[in-house]
Structures are given as C-alpha cells and as structure tokens.
C-alpha atoms as a PDB file:
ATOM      1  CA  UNK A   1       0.000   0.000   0.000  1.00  0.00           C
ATOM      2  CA  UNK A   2       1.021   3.354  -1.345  1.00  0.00           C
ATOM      3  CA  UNK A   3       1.462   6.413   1.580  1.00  0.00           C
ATOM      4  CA  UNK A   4       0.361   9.779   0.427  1.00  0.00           C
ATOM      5  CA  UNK A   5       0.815  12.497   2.209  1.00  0.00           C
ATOM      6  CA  UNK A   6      -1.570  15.638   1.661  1.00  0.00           C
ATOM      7  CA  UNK A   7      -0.476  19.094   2.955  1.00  0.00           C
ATOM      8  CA  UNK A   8      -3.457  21.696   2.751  1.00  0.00           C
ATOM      9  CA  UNK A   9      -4.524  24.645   5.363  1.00  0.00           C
ATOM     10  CA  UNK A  10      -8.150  24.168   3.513  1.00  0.00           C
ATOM     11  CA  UNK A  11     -10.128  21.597   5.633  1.00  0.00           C
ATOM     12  CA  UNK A  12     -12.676  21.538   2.980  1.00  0.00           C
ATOM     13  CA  UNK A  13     -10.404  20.808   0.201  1.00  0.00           C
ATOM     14  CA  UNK A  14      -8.356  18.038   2.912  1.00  0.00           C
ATOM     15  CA  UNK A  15     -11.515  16.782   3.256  1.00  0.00           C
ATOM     16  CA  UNK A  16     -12.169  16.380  -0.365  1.00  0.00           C
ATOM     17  CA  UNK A  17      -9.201  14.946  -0.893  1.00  0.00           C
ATOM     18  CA  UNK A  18      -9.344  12.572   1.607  1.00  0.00           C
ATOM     19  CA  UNK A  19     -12.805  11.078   0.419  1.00  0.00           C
ATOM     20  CA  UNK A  20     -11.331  10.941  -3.450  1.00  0.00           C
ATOM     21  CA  UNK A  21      -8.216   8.840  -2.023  1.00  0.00           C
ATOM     22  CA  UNK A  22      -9.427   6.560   0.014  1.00  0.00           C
ATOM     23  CA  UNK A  23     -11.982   5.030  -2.709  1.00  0.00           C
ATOM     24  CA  UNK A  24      -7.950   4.082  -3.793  1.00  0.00           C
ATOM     25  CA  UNK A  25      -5.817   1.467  -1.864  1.00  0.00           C
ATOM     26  CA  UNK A  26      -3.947   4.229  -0.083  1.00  0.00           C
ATOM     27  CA  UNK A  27      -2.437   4.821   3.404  1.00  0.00           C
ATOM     28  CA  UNK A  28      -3.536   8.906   3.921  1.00  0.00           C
ATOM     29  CA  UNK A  29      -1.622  11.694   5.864  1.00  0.00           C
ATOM     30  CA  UNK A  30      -2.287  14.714   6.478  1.00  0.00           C
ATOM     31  CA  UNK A  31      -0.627  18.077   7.197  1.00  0.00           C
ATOM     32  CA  UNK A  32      -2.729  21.295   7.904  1.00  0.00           C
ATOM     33  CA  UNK A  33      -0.040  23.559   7.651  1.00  0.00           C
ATOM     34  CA  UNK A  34       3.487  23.194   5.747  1.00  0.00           C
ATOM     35  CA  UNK A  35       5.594  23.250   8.945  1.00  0.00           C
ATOM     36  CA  UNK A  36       3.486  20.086  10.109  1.00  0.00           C
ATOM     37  CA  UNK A  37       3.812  18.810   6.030  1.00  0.00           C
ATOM     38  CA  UNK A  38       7.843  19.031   6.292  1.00  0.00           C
ATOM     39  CA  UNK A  39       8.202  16.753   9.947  1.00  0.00           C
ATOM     40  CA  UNK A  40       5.695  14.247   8.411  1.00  0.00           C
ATOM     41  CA  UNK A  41       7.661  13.919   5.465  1.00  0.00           C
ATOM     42  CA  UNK A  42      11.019  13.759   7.026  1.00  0.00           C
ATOM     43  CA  UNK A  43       9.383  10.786  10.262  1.00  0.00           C
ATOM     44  CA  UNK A  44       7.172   8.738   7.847  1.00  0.00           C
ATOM     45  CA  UNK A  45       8.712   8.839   4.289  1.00  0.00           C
ATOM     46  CA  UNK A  46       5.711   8.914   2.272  1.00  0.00           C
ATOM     47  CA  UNK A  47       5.288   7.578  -1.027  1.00  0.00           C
ATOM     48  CA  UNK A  48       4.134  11.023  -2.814  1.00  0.00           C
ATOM     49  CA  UNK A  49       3.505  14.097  -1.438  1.00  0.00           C
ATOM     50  CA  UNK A  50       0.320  16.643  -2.284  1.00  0.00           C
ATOM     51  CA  UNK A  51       0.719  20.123  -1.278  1.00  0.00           C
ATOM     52  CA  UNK A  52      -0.930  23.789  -1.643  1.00  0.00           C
ATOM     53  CA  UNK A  53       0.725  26.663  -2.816  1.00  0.00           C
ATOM     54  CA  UNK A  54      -0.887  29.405  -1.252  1.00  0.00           C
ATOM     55  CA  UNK A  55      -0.710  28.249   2.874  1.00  0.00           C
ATOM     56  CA  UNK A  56      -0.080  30.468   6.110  1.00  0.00           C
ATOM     57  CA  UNK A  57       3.419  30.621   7.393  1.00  0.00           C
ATOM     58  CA  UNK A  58       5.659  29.001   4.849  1.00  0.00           C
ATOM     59  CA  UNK A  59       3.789  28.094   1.591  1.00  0.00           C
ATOM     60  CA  UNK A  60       4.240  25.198  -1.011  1.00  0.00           C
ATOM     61  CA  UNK A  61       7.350  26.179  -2.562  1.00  0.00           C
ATOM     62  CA  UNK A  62       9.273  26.608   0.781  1.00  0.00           C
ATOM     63  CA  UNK A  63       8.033  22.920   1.549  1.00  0.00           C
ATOM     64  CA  UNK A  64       9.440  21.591  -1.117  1.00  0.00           C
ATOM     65  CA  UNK A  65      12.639  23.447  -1.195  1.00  0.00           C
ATOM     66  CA  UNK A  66      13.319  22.185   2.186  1.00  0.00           C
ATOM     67  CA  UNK A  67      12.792  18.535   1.461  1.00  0.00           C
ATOM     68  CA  UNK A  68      15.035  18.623  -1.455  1.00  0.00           C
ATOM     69  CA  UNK A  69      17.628  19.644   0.949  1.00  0.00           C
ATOM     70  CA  UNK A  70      17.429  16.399   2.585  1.00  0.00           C
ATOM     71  CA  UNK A  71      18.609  13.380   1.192  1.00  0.00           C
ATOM     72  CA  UNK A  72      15.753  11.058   2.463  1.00  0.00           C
ATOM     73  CA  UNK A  73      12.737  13.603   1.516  1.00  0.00           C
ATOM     74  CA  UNK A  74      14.484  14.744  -1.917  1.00  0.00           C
ATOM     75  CA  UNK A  75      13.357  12.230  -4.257  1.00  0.00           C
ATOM     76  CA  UNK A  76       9.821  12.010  -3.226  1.00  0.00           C
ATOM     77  CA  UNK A  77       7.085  12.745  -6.207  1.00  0.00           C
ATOM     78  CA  UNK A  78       5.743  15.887  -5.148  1.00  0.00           C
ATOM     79  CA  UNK A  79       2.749  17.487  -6.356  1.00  0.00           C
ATOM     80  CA  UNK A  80       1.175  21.201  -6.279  1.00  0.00           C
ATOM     81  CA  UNK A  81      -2.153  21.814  -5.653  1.00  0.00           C
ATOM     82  CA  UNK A  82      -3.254  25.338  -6.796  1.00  0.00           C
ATOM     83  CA  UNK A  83      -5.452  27.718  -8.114  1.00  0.00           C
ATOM     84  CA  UNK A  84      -3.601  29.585  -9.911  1.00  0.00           C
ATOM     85  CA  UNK A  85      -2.506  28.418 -13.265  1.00  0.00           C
ATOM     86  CA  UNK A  86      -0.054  31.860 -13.428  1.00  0.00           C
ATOM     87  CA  UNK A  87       3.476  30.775 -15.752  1.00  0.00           C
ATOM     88  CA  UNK A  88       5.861  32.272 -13.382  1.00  0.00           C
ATOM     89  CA  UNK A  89       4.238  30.177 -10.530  1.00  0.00           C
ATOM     90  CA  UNK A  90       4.319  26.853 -13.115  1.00  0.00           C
ATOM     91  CA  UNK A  91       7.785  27.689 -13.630  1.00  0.00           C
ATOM     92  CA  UNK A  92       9.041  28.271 -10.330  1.00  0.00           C
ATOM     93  CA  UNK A  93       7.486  24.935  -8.766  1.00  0.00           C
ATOM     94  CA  UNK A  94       9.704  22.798 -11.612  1.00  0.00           C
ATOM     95  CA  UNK A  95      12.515  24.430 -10.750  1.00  0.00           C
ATOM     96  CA  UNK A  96      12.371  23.309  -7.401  1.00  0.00           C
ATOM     97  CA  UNK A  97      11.862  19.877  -8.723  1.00  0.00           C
ATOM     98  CA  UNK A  98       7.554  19.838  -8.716  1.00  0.00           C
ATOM     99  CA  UNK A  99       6.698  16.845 -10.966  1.00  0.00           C
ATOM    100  CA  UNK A 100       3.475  18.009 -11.630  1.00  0.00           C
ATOM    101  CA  UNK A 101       0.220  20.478 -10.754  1.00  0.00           C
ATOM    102  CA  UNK A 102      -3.109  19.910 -10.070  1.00  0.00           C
ATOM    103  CA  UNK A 103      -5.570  22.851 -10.361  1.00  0.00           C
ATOM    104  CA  UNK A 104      -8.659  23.855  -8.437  1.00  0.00           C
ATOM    105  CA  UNK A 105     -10.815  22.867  -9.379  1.00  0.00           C
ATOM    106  CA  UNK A 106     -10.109  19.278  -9.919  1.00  0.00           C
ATOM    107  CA  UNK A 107     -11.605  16.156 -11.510  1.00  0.00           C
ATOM    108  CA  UNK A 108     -11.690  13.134  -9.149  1.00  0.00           C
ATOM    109  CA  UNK A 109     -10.352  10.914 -12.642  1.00  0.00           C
ATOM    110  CA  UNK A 110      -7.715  13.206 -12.855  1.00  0.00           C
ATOM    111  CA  UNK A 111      -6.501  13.464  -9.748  1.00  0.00           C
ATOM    112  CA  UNK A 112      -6.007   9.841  -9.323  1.00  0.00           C
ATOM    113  CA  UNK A 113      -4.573   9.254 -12.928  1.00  0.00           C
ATOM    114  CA  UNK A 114      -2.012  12.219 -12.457  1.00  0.00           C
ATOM    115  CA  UNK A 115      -1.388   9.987  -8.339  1.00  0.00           C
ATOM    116  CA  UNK A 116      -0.828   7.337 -10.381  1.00  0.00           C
ATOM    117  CA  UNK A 117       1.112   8.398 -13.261  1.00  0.00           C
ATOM    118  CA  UNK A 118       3.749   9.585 -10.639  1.00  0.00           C
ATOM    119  CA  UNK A 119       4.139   7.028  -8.480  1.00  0.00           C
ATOM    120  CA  UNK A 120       4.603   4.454 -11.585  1.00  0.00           C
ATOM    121  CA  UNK A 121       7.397   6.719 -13.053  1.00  0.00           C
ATOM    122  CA  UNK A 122       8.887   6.930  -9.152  1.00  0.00           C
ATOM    123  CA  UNK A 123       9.121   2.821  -8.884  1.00  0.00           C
ATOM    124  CA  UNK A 124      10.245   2.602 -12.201  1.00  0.00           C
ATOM    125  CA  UNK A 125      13.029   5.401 -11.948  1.00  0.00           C
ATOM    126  CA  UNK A 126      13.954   3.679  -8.810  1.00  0.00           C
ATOM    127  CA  UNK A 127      14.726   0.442 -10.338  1.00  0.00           C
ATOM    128  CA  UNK A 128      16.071   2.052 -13.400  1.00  0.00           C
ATOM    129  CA  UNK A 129      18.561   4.385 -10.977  1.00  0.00           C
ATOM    130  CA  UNK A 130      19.759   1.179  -8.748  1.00  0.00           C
ATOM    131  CA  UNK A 131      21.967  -0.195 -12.057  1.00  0.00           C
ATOM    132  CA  UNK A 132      20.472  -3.699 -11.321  1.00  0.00           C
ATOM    133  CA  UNK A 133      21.897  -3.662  -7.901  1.00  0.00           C
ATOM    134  CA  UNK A 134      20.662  -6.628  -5.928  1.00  0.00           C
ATOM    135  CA  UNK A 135      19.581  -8.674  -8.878  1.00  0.00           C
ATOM    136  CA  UNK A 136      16.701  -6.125  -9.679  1.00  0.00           C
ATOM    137  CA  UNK A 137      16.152  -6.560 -13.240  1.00  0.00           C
ATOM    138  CA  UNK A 138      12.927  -5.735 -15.509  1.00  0.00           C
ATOM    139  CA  UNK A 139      10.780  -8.411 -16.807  1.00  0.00           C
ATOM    140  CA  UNK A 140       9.713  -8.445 -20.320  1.00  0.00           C
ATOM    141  CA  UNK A 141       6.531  -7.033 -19.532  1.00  0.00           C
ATOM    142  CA  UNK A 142       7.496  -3.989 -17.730  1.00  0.00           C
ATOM    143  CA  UNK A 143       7.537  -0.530 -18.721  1.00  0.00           C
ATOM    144  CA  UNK A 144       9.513   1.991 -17.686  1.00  0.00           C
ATOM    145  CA  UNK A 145      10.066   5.992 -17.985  1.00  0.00           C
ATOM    146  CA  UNK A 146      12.324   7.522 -20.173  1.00  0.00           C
ATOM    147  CA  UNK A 147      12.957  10.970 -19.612  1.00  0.00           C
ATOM    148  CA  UNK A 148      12.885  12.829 -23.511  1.00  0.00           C
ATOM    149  CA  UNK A 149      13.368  16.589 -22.884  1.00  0.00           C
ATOM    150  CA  UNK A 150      11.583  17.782 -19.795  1.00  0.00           C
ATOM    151  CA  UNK A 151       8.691  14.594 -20.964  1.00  0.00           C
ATOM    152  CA  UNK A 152       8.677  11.359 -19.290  1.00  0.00           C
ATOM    153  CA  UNK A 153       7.713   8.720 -22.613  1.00  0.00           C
ATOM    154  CA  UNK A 154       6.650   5.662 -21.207  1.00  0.00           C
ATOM    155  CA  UNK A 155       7.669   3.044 -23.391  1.00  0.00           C
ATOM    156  CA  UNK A 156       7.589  -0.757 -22.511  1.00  0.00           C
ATOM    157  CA  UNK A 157      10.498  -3.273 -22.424  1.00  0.00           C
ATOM    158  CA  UNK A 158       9.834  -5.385 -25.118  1.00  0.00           C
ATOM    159  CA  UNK A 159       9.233  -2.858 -27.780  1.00  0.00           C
ATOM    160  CA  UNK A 160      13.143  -1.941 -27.228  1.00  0.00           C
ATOM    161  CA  UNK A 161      15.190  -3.591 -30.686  1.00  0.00           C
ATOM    162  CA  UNK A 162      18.588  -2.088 -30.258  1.00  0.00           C
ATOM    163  CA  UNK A 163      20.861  -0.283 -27.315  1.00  0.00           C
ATOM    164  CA  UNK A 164      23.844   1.328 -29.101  1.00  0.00           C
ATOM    165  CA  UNK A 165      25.979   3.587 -27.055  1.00  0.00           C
ATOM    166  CA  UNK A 166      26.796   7.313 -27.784  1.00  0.00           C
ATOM    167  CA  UNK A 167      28.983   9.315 -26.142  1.00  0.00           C
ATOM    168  CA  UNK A 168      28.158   8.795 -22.418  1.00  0.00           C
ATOM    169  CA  UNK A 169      25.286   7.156 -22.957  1.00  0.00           C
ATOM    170  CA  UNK A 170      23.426   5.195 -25.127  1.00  0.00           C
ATOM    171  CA  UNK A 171      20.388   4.948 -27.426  1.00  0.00           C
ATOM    172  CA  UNK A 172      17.410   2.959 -27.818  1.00  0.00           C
ATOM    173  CA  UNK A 173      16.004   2.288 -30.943  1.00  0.00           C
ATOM    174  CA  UNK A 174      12.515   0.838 -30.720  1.00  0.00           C
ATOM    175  CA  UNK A 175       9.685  -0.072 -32.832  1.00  0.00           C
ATOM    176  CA  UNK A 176       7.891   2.265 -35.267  1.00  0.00           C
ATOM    177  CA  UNK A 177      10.947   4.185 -35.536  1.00  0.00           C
ATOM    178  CA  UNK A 178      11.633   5.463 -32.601  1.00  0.00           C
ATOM    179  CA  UNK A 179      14.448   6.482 -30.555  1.00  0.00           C
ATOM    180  CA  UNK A 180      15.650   7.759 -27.052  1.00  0.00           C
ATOM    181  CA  UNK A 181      18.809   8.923 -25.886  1.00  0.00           C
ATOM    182  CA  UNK A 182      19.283   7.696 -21.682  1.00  0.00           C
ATOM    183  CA  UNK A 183      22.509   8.518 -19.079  1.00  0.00           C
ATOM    184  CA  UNK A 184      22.698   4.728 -18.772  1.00  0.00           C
ATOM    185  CA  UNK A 185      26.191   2.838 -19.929  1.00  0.00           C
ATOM    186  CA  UNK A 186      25.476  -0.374 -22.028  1.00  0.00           C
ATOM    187  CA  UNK A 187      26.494  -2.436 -19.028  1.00  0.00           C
ATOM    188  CA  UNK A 188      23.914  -0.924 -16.597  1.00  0.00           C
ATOM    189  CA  UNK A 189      21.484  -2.279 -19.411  1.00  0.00           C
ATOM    190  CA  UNK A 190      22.837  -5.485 -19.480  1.00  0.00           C
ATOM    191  CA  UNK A 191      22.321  -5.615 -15.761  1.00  0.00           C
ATOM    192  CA  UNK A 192      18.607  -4.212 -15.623  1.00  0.00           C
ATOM    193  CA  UNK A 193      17.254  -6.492 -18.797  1.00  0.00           C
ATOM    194  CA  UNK A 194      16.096  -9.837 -18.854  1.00  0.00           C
ATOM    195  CA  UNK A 195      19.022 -11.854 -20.353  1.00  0.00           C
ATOM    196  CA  UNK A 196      16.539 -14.441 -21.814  1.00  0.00           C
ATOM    197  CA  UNK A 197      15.448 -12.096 -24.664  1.00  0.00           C
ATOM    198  CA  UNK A 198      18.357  -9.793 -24.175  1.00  0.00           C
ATOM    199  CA  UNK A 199      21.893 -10.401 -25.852  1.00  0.00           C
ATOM    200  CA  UNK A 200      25.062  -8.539 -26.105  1.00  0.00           C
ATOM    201  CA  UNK A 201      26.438  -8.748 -29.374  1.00  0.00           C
ATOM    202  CA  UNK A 202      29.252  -5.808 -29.111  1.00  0.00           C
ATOM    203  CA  UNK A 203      31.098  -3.809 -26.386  1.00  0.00           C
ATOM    204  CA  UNK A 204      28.651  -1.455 -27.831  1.00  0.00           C
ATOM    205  CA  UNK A 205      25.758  -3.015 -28.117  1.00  0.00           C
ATOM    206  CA  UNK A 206      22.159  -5.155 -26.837  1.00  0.00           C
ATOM    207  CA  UNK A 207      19.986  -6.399 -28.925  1.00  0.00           C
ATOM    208  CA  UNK A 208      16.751  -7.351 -28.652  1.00  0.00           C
ATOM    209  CA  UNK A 209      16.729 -11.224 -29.911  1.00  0.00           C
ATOM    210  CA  UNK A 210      12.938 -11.393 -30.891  1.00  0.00           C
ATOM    211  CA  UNK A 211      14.208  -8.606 -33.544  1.00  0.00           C
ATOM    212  CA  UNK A 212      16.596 -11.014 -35.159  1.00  0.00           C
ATOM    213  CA  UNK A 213      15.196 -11.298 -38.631  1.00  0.00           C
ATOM    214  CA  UNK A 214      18.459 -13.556 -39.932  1.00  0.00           C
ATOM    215  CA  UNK A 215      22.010 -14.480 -38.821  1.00  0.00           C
ATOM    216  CA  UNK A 216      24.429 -14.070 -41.481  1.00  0.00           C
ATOM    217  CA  UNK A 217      27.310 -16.833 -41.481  1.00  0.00           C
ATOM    218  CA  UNK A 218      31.001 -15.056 -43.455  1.00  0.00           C
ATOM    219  CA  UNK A 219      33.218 -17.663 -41.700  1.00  0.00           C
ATOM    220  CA  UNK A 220      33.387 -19.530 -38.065  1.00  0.00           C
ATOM    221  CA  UNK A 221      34.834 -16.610 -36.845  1.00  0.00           C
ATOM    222  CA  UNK A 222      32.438 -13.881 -38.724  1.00  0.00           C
ATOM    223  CA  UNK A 223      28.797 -13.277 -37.969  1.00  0.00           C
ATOM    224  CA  UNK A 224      26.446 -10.826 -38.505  1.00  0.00           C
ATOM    225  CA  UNK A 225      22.677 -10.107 -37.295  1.00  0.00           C
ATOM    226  CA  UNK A 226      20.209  -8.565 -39.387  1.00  0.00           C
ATOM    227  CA  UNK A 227      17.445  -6.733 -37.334  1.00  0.00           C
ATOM    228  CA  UNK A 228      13.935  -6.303 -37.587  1.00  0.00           C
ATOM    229  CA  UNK A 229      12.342  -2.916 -38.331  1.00  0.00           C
ATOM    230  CA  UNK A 230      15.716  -1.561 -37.813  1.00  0.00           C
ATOM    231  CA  UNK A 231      17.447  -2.369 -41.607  1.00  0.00           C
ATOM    232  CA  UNK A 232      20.765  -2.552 -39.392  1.00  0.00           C
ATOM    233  CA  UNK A 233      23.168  -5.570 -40.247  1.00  0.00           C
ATOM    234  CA  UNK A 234      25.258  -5.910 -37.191  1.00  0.00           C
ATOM    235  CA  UNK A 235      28.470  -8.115 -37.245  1.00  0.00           C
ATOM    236  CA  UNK A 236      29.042  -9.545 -33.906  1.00  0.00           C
ATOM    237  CA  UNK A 237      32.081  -8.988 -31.870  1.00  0.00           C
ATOM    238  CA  UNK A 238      34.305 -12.017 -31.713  1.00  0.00           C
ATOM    239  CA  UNK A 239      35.136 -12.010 -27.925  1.00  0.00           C
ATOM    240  CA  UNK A 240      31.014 -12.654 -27.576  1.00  0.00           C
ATOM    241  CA  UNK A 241      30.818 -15.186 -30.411  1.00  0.00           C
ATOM    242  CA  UNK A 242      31.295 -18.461 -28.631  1.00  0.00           C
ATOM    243  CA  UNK A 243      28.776 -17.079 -25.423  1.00  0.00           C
ATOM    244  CA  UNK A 244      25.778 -16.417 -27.337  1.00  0.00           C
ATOM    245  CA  UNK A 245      26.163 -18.922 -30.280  1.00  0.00           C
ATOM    246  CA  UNK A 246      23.442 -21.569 -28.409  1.00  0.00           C
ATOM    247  CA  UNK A 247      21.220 -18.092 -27.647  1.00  0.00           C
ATOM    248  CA  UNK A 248      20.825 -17.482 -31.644  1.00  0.00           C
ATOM    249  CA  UNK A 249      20.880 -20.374 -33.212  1.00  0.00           C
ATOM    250  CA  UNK A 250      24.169 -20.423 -34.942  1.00  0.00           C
END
C-alpha cells in the first residue's frame, strides 16, 4: 500500500481529498499547515507528497525546497495543488523539482490518474537508478520511464530492438521508428534487462533477440545479425561469439 501524504490549510479541500483517495488502496496523511507537512515527510517517508501553494506561514514552494535539501525527503514525487494556473508560478514549482500540478478545481479521474502516473514513473526510476543492484532486473513485460526533454515517454520493455551507445550514454532504438537517448552505460542495461530475450552482441551493443530477422554466417569466426524494423546488419564482436552462439541459433 502506497502512503500519500496531503499538505493543505483548507479543511474543505483536505476533506475532499481525503474522500477521493481513500476510494484508492492508499495509506492517507495529512498536514494542515506546511511546517506540520515538512516533519511528516522527514518521520514517515511517504510515497508522494500533495501540497498547496498558497498556505499560512511558509507556503508550497518553501516545503518543497526544504525537502530537497534532505537526502531522504528529496526524491519524493511531489505534487502542487493550486489555483492559480499563473506561468511564473508553473515555472518556479519545476525548478524546485515539482513533478506536476493539479488545479482547483479538480476532476476526481484526474486526480487519481495524475497519483498514479507519478508514483509508476517513481518505482520505475527507482529500479532504473539502482543499475540492477541486488539482482533487480525488468521483466519483459514492464515498462519503464524515459525521460525525452523535460517529458517522461513511457515506453515498454519489449518494444526496445537495439541499445547502441553514444557518447556517455546510449540509445534505444525501438519499434515504429523510434528512438531515445538515456545517461545509462550499455552495461547498466545489461544488468537491468532480462538476459533471456536480451543479448550482447558488441562492447557497444544489446539487442533485442525477438528482432533477429536472420544471422548471417562469413566464416566460423564472422557473424552478422540482421534486425527487424531496424534495416541494421550488425556483425558480432568475436570475444562474444562463442557465449551467445546456443542463444541465436548459430
């Protein structure tokens, strides 16, 4: 069970809140003021945080600049609740790190699909960040957030073909043409992905082995793949030849 915590001076609006949340499966709690919202955050740790702009004593943006000053409160999806939809305000909540807004008025179904949204992209950014520490790989059927611009894309595991690096990263190519540039080294990938459909052909590069359209035989010590979708033809790096010849087929 997911913990929200809600920071509002409104009673009404807590109120509100409070009824639209618990029709979800979510532990609530709640902050009246943003003093009270910052030691609740710091003791419990939740989850996500809601929280107004416009509050008595320190407002919204003070809140959240102090948590990002501590390590254990920093990384916490946080989201403003406001009624004013003024640029400057927009602007200066993402600076601090806001990951989104939700404007009063509000729509129960959007409220709970914005909740939701954010604390997906949090567990997946999570196990994304920890480099497949502790065994923590992605299935097949996972999705997970890549950040394009200021956008999160959500795009799911097995629609990745190709991970090539570039520069100090690398790129995925995926279906339908598409293509994302991430922070992550090659190796981190190898660690996070599921090595049953996953296979390192290069130093450089993963690919996808459901994307394998035809292996290419030169000699026994020259291969090549031909993707998928892709039109790449990819010779494989001798030092992986003999590890993955059982995995293709050749």
């Amino acid at each position: 069970m997911k913990t929200i915590l809600i920071i509002e001076d409104d009673s009404l609006i807590r109120t509100n809140l409070q009824y639209l949340l618990n029709k979800g499966d979510y532990r609530l709690l709640i902050a009246s003021n943003g003093e009270e919202g910052i030691k609740i955050a710091r003791k419990d740790r939740p989850d996500l945080i809601i929280c107004d702009i416009l509050m008595p004593g320190i407002d919204g943006f003070e809140v959240k600049r102090r948590l990002e000053e501590d390590e254990s409160t920093a990384f916490i999806p946080f989201i403003f609740l406001t009624a004013k939809a003024d640029y400057e305000d927009l602007r200066k909540g993402m600076n601090l790190g806001a990951d989104d807004y939700i404007y009063k008025p509000f729509k129960a179904a959007d409220l709970l699909n914005t909740i939701e949204l954010r604390l997906a992209k949090y567990e997946t950014l999570k196990k994304f960040n920890g480099g497949g520490k502790n065994g923590n790989k992605f299935s097949y059927e996972d999705s997970l957030f890549i950040e394009s611009g200021n956008t999160p894309v959500l795009i799911k595991i097995k629609e990745i073909a190709l991970i090539e690096s570039e520069k100090s990263g690398t790129n995925l190519f995926l279906t339908q043409g598409r293509k994302y540039y991430t922070n992550k080294l090659v190796k981190v990938w190898e660690e996070l992905l599921p090595s049953n459909h996953f296979l390192r052909i290069r130093k450089s590069i993963i690919i996808n082995m459901n994307f394998i359209e035809q292996v290419e035989k030169v000699n026994y010590r020259k291969y090549f793949v031909i993707m998928k979708e892709l039109n790449k033809k990819i010779e494989i790096s001798q030092r992986f030849i003999i590890k993955i010849k059982d995995k293709i087929g050749v």
